[in-house]
PDB file of N, CA and C in Angstrom:
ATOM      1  N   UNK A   1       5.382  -0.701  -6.484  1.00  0.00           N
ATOM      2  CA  UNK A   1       5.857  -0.384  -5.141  1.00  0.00           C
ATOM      3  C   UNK A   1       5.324   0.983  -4.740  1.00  0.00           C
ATOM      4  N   UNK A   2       5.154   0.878  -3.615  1.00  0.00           N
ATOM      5  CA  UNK A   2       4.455   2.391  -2.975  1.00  0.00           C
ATOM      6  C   UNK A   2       5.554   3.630  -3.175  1.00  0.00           C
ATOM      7  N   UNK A   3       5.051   4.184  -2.987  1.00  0.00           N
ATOM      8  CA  UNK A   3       5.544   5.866  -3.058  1.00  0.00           C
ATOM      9  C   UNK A   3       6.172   6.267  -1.388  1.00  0.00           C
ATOM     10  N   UNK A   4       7.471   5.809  -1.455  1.00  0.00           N
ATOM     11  CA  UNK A   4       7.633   6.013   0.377  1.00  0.00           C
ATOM     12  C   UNK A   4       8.284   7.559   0.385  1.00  0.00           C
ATOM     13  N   UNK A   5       7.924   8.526  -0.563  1.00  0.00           N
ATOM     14  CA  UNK A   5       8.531  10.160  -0.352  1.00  0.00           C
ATOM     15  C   UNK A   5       7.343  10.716   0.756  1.00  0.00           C
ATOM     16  N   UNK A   6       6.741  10.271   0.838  1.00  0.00           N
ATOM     17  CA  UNK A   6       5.569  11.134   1.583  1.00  0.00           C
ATOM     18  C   UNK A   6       6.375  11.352   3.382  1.00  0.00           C
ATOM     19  N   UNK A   7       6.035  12.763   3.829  1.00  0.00           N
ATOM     20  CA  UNK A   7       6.964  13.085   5.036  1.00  0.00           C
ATOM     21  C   UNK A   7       5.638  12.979   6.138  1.00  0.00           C
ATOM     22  N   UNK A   8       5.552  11.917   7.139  1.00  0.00           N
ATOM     23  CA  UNK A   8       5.215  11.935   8.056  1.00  0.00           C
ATOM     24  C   UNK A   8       5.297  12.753   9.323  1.00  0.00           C
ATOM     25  N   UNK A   9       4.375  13.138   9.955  1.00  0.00           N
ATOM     26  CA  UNK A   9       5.009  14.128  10.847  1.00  0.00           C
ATOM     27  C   UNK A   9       3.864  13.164  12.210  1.00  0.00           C
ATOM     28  N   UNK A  10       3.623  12.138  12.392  1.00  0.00           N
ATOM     29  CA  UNK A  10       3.330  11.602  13.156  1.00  0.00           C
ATOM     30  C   UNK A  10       4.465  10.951  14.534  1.00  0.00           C
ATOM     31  N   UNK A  11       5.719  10.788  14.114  1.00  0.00           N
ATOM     32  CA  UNK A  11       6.437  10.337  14.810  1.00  0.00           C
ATOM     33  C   UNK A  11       7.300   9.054  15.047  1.00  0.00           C
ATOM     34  N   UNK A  12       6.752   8.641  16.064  1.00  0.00           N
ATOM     35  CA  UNK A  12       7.833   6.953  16.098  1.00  0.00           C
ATOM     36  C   UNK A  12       6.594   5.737  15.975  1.00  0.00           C
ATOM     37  N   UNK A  13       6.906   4.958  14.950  1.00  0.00           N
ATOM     38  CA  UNK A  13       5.776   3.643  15.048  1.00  0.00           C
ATOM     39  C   UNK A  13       6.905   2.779  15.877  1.00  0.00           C
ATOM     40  N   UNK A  14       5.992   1.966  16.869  1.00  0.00           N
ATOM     41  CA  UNK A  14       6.600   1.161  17.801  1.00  0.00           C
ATOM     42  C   UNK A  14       6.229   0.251  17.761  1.00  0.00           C
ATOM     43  N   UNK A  15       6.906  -1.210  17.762  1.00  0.00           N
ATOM     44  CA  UNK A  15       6.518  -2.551  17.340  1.00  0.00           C
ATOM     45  C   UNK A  15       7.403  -3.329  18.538  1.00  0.00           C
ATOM     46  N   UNK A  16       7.117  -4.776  18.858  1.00  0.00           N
ATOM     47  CA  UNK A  16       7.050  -5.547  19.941  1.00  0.00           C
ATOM     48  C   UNK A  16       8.496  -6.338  18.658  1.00  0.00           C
ATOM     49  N   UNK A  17       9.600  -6.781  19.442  1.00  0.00           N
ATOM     50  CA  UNK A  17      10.599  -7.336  18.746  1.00  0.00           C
ATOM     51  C   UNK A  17      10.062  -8.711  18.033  1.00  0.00           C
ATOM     52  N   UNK A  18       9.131  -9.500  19.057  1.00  0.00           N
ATOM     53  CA  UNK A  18       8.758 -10.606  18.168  1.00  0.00           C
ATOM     54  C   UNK A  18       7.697 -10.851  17.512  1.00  0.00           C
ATOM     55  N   UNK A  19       6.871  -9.485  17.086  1.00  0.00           N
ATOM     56  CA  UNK A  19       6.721  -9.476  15.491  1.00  0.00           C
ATOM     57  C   UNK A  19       7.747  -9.319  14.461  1.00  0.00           C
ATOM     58  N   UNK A  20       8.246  -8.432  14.274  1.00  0.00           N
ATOM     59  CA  UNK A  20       9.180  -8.118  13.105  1.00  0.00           C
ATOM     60  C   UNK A  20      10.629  -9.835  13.045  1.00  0.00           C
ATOM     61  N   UNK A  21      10.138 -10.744  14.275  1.00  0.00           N
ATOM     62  CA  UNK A  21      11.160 -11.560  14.483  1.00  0.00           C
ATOM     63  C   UNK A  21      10.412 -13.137  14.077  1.00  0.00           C
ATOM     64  N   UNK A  22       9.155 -12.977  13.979  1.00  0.00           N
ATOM     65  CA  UNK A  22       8.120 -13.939  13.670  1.00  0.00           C
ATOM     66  C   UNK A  22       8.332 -14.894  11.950  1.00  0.00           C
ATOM     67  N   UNK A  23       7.636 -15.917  12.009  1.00  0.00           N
ATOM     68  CA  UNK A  23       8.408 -16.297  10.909  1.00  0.00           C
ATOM     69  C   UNK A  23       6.661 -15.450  10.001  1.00  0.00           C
ATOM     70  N   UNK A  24       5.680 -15.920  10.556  1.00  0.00           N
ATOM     71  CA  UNK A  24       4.563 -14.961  10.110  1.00  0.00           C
ATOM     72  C   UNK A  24       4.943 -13.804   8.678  1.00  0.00           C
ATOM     73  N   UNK A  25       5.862 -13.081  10.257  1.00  0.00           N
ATOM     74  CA  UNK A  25       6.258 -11.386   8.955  1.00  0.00           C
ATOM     75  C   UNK A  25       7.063 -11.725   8.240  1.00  0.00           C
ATOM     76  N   UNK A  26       8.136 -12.702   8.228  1.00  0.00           N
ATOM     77  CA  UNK A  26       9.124 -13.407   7.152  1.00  0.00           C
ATOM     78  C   UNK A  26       8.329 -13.330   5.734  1.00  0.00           C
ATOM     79  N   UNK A  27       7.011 -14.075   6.064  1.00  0.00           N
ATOM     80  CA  UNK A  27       6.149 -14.831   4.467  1.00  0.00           C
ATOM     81  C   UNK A  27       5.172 -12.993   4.049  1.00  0.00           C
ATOM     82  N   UNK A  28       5.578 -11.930   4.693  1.00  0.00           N
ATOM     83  CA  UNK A  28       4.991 -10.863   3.580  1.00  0.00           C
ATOM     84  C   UNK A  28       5.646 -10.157   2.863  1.00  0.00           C
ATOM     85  N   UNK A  29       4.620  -9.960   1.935  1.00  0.00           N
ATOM     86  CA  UNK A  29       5.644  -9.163   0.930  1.00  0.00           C
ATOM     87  C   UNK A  29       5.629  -7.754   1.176  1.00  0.00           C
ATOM     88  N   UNK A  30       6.606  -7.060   0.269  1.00  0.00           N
ATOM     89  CA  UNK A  30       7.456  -5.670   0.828  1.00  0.00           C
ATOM     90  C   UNK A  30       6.248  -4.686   0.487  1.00  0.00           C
ATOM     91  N   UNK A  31       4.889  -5.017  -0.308  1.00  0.00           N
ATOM     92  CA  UNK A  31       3.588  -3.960  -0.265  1.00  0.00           C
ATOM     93  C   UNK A  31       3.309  -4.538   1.159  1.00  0.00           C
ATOM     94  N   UNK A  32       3.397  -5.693   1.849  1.00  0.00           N
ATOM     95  CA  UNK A  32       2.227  -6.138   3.061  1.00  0.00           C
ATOM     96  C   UNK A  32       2.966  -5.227   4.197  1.00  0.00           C
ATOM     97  N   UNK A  33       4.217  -5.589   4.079  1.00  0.00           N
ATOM     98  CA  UNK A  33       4.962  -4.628   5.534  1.00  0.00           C
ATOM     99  C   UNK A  33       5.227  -3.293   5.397  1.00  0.00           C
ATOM    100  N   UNK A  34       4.945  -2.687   3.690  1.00  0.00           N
ATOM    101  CA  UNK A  34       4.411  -1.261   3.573  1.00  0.00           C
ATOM    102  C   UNK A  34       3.241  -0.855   4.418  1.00  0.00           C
ATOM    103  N   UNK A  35       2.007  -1.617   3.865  1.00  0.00           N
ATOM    104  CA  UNK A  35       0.768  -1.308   4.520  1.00  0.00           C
ATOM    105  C   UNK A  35       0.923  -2.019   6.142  1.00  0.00           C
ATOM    106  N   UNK A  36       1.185  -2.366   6.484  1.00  0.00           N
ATOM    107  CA  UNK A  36       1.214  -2.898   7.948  1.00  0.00           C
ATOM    108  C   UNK A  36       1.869  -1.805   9.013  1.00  0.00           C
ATOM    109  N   UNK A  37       2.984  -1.153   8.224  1.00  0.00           N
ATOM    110  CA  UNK A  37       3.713   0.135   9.007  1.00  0.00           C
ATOM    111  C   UNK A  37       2.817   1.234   8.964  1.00  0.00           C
ATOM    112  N   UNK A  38       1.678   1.176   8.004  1.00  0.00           N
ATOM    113  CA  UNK A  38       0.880   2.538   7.858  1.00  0.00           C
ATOM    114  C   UNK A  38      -0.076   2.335   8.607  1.00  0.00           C
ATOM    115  N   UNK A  39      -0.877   0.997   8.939  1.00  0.00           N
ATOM    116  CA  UNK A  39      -1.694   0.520   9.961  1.00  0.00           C
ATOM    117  C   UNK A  39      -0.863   1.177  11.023  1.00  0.00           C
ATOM    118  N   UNK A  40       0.449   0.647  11.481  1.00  0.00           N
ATOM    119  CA  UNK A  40       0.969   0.634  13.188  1.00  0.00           C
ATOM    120  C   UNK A  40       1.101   2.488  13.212  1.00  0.00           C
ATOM    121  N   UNK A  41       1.234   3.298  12.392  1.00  0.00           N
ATOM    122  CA  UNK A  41       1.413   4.413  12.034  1.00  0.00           C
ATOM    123  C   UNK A  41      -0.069   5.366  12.501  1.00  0.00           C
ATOM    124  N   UNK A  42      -1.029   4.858  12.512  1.00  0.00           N
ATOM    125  CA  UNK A  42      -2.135   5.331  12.769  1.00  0.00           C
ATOM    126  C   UNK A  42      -3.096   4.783  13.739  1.00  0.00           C
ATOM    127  N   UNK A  43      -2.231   4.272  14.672  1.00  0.00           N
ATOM    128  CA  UNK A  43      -2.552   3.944  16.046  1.00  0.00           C
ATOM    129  C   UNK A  43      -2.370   4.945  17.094  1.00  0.00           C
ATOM    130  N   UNK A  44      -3.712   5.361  17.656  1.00  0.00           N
ATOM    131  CA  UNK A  44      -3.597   6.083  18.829  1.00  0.00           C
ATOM    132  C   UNK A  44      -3.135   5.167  20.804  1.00  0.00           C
ATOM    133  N   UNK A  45      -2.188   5.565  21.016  1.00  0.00           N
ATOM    134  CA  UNK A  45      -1.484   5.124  21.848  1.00  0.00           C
ATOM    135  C   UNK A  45      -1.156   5.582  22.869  1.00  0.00           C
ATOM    136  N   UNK A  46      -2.360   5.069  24.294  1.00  0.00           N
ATOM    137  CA  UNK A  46      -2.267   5.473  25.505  1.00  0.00           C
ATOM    138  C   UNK A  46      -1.549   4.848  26.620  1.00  0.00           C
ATOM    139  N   UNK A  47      -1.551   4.925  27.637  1.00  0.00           N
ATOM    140  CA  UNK A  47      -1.193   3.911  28.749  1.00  0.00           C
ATOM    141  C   UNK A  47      -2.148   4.019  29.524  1.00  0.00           C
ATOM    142  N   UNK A  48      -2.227   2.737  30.456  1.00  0.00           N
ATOM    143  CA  UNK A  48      -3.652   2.203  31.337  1.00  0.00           C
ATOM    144  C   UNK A  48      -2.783   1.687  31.789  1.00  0.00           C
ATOM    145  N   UNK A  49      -3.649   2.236  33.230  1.00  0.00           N
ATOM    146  CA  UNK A  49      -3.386   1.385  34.420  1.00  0.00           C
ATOM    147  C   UNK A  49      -2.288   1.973  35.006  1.00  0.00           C
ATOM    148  N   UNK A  50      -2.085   1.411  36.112  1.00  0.00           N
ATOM    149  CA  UNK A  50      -0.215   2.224  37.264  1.00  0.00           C
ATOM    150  C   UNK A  50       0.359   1.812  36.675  1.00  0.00           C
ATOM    151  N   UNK A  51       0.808   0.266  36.120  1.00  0.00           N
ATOM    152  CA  UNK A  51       1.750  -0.009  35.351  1.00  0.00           C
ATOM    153  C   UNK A  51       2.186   0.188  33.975  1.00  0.00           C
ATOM    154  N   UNK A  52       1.578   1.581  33.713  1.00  0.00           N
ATOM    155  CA  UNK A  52       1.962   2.260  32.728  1.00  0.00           C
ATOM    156  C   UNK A  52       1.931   1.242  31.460  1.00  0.00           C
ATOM    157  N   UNK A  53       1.158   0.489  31.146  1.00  0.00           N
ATOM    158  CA  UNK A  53       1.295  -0.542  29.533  1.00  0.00           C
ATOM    159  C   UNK A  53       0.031   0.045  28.946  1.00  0.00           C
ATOM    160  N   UNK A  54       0.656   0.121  27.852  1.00  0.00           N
ATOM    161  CA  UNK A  54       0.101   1.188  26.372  1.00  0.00           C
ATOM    162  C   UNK A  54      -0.965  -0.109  25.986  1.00  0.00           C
ATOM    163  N   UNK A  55      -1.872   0.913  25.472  1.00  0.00           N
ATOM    164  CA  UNK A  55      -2.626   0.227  24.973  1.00  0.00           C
ATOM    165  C   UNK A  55      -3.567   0.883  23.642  1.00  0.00           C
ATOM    166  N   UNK A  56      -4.576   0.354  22.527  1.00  0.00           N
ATOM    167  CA  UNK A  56      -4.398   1.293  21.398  1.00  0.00           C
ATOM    168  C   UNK A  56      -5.896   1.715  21.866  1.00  0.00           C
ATOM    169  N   UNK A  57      -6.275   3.537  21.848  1.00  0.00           N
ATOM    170  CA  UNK A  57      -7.098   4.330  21.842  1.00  0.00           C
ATOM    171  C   UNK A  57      -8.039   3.808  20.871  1.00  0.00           C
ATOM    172  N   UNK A  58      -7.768   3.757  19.217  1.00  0.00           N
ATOM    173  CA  UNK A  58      -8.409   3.956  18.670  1.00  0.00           C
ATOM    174  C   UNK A  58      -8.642   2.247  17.794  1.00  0.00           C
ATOM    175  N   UNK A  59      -8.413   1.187  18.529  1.00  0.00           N
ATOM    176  CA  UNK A  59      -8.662   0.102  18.025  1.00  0.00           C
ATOM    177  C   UNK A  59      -9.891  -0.308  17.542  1.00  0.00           C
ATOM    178  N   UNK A  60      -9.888  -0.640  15.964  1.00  0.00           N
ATOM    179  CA  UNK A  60     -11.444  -0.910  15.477  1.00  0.00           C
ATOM    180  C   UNK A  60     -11.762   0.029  15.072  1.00  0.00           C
ATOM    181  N   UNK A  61     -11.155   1.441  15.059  1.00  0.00           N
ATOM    182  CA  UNK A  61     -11.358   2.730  14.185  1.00  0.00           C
ATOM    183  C   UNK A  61     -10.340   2.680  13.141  1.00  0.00           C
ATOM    184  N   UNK A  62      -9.755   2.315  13.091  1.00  0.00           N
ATOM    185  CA  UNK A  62      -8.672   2.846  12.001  1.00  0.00           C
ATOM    186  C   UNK A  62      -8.687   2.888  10.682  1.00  0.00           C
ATOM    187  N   UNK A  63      -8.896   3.474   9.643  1.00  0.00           N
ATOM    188  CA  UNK A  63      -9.727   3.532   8.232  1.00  0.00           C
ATOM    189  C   UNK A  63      -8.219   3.756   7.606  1.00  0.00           C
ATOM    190  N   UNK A  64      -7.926   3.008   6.308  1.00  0.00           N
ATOM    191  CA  UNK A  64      -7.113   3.086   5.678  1.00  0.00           C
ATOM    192  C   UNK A  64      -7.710   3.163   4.213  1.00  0.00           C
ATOM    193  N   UNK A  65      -8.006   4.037   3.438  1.00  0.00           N
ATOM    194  CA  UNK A  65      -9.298   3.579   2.285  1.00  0.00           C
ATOM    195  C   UNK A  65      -8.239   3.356   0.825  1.00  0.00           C
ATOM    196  N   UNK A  66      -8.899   2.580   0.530  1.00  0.00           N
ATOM    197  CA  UNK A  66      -8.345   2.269  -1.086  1.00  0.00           C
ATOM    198  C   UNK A  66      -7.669   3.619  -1.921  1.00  0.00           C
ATOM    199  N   UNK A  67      -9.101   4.545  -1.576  1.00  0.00           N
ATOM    200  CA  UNK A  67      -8.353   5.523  -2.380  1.00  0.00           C
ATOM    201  C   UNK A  67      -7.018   6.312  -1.890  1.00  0.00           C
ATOM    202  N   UNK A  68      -7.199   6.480  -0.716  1.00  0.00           N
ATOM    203  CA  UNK A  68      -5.858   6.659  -0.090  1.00  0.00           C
ATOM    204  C   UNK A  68      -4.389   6.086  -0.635  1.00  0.00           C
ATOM    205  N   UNK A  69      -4.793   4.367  -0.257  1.00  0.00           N
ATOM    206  CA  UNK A  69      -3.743   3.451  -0.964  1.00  0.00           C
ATOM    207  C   UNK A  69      -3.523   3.929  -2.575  1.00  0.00           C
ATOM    208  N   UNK A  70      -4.205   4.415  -3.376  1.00  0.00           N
ATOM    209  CA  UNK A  70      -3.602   5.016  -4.912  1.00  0.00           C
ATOM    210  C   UNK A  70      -3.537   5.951  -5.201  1.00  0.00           C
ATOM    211  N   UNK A  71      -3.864   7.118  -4.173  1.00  0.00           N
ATOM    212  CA  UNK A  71      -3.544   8.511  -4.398  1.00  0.00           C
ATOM    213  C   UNK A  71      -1.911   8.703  -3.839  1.00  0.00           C
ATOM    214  N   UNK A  72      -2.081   8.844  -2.443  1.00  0.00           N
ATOM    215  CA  UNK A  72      -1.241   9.081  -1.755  1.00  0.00           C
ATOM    216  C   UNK A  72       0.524   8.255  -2.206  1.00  0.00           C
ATOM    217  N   UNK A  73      -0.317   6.974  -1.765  1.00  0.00           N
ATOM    218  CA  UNK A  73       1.008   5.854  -1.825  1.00  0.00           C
ATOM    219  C   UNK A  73       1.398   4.985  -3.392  1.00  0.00           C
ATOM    220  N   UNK A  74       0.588   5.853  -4.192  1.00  0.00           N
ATOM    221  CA  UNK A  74       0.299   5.483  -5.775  1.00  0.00           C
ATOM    222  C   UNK A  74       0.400   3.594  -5.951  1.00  0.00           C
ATOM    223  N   UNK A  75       0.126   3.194  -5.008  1.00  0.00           N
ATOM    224  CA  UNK A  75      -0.407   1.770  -5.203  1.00  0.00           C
ATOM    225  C   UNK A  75      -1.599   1.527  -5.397  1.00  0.00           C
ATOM    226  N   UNK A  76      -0.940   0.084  -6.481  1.00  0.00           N
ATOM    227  CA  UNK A  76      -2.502  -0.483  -7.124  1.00  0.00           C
ATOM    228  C   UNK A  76      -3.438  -1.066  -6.243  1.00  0.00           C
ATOM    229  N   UNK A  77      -4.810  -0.884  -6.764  1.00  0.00           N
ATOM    230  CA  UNK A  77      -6.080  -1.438  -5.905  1.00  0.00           C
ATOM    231  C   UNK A  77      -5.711  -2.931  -5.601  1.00  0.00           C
ATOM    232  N   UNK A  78      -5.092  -3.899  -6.586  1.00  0.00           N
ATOM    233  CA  UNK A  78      -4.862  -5.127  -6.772  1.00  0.00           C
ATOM    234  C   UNK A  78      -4.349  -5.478  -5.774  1.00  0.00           C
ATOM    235  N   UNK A  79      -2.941  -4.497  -5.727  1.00  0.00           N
ATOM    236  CA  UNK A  79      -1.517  -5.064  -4.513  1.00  0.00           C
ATOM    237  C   UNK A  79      -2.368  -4.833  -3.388  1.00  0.00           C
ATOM    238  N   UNK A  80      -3.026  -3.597  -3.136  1.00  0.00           N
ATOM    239  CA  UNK A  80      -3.455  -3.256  -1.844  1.00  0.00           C
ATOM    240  C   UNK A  80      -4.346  -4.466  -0.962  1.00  0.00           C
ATOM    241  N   UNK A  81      -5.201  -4.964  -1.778  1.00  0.00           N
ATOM    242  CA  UNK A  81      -6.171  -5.875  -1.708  1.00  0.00           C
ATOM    243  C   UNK A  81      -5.774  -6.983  -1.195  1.00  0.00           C
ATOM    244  N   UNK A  82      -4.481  -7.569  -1.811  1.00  0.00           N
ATOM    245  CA  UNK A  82      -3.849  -8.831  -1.456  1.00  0.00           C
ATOM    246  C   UNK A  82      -3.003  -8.444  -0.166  1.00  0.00           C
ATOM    247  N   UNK A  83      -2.704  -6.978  -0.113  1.00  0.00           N
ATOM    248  CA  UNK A  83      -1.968  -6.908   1.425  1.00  0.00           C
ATOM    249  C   UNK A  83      -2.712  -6.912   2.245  1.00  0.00           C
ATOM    250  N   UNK A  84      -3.754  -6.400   2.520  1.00  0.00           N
ATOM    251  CA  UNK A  84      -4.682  -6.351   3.186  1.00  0.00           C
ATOM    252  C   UNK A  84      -4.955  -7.597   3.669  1.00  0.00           C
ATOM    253  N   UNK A  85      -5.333  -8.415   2.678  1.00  0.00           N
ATOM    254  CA  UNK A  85      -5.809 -10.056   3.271  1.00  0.00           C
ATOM    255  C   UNK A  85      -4.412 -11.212   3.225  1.00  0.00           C
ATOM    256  N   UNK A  86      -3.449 -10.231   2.664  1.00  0.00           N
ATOM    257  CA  UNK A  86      -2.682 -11.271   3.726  1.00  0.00           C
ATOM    258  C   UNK A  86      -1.802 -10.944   4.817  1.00  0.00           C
ATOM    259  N   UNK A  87      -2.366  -9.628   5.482  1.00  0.00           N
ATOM    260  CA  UNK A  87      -2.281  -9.160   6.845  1.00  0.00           C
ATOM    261  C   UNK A  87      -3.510  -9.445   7.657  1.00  0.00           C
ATOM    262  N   UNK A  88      -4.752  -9.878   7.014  1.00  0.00           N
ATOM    263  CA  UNK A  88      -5.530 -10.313   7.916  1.00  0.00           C
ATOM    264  C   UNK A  88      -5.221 -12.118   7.990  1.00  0.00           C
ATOM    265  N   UNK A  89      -4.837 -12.829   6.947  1.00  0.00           N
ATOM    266  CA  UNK A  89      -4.406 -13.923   6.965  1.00  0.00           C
ATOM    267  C   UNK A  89      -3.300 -14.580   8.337  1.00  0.00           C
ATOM    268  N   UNK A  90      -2.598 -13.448   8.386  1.00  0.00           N
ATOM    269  CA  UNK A  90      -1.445 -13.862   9.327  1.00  0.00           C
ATOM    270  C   UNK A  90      -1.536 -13.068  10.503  1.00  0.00           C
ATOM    271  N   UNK A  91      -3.051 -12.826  10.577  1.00  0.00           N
ATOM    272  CA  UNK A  91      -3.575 -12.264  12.066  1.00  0.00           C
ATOM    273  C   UNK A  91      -2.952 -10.751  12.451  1.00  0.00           C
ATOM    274  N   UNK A  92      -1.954  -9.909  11.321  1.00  0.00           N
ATOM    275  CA  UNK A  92      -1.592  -8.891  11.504  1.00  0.00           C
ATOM    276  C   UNK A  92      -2.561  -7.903  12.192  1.00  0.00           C
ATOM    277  N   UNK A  93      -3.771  -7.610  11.217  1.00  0.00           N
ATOM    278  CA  UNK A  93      -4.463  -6.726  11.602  1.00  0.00           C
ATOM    279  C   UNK A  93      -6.273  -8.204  11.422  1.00  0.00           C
ATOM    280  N   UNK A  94      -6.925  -7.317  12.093  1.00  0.00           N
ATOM    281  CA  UNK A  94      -8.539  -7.560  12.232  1.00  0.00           C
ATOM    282  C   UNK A  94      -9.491  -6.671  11.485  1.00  0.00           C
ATOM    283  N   UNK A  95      -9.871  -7.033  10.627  1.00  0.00           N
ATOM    284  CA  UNK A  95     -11.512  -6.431   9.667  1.00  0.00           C
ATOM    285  C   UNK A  95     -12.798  -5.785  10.575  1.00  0.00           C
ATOM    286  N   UNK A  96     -12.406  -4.591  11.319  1.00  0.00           N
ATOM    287  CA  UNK A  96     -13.581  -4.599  12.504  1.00  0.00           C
ATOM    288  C   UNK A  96     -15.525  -4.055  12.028  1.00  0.00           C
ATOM    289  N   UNK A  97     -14.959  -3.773  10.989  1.00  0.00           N
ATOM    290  CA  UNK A  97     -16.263  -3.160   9.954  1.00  0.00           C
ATOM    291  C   UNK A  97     -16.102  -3.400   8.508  1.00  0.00           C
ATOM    292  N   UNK A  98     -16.859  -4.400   8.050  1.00  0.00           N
ATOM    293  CA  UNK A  98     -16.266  -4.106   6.409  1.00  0.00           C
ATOM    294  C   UNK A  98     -17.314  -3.412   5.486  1.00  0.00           C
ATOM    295  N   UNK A  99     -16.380  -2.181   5.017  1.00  0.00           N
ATOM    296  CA  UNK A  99     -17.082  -1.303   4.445  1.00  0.00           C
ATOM    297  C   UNK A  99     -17.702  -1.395   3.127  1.00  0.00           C
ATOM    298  N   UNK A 100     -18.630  -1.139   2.666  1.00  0.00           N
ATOM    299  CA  UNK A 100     -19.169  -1.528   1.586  1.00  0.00           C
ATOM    300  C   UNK A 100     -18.636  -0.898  -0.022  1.00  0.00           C
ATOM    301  N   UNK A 101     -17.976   0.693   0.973  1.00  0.00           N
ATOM    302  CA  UNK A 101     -17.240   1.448  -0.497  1.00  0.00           C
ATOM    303  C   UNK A 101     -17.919   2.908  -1.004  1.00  0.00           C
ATOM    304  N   UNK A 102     -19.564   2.617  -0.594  1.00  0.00           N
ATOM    305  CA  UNK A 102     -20.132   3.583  -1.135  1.00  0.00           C
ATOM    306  C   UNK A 102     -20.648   4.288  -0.032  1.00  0.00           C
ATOM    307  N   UNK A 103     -20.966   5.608  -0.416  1.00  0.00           N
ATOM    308  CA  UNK A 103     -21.261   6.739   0.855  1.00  0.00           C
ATOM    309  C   UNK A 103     -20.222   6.976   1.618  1.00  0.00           C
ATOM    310  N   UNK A 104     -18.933   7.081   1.416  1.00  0.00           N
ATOM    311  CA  UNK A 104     -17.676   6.576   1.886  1.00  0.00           C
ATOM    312  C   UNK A 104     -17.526   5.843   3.467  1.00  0.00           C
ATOM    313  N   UNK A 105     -18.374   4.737   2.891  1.00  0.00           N
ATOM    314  CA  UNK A 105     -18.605   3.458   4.042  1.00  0.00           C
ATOM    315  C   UNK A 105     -16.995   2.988   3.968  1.00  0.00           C
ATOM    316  N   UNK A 106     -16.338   3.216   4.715  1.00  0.00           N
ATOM    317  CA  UNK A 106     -15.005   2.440   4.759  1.00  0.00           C
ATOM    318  C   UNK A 106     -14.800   1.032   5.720  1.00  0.00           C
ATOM    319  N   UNK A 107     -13.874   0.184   5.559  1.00  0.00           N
ATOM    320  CA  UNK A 107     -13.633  -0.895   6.211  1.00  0.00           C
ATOM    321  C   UNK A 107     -12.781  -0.247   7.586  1.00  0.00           C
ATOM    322  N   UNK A 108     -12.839  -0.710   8.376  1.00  0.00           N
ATOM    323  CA  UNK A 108     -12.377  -0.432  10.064  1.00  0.00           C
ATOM    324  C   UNK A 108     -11.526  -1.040  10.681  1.00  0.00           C
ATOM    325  N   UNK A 109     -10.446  -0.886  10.958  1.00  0.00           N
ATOM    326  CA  UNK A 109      -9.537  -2.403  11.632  1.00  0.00           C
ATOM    327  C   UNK A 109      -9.134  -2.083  12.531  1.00  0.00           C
TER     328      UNK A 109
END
């Protein structure tokens, strides 16, 4: 299980009621909705348009790197791996670059 002591100073992650109400997020496990809050956590979040609806700045940038996942959050490469694809499985998040690993080529979502 991840390391949830780490103190964020990013703020409020904000989620739509019928995800967290989906039967989708029901079938992940407690590493997938770890890493899924750290995805929604590192979303840059503007509003467009008069009618003020947010929309994400930095979509298709967002780098979450392995090593991150076992330094920081002292989770295994293994768990991380399987959260990952089974947040892309259940359409959570999108693979917008997949990084190769080396030259610190990271994957993009």
């Amino acid at each position: 299980m991840p390391n949830m002591s780490r103190k964020s100073n990013k703020g409020t992650i904000v989620t739509e009621r019928r995800m967290h109400q989906s039967p989708a997020f029901r079938k992940l496990s407690t590493s997938s909705i770890f890493v899924l809050f750290e995805f929604l956590s590192r979303r840059k979040m503007v509003q467009n348009g008069r009618k003020g609806r947010w929309g994400i700045a930095n979509n298709g940038e967002i780098v979450f790197p392995y090593a991150e996942a076992e330094e920081t959050f002292k989770m295994v490469r293994s768990i991380f791996f399987r959260s990952i694809s089974q947040l892309v499985e259940f359409s959570f998040i999108n693979i917008a670059h997949h990084g190769d690993g080396l030259l610190k080529d990271c994957s993009k979502y």
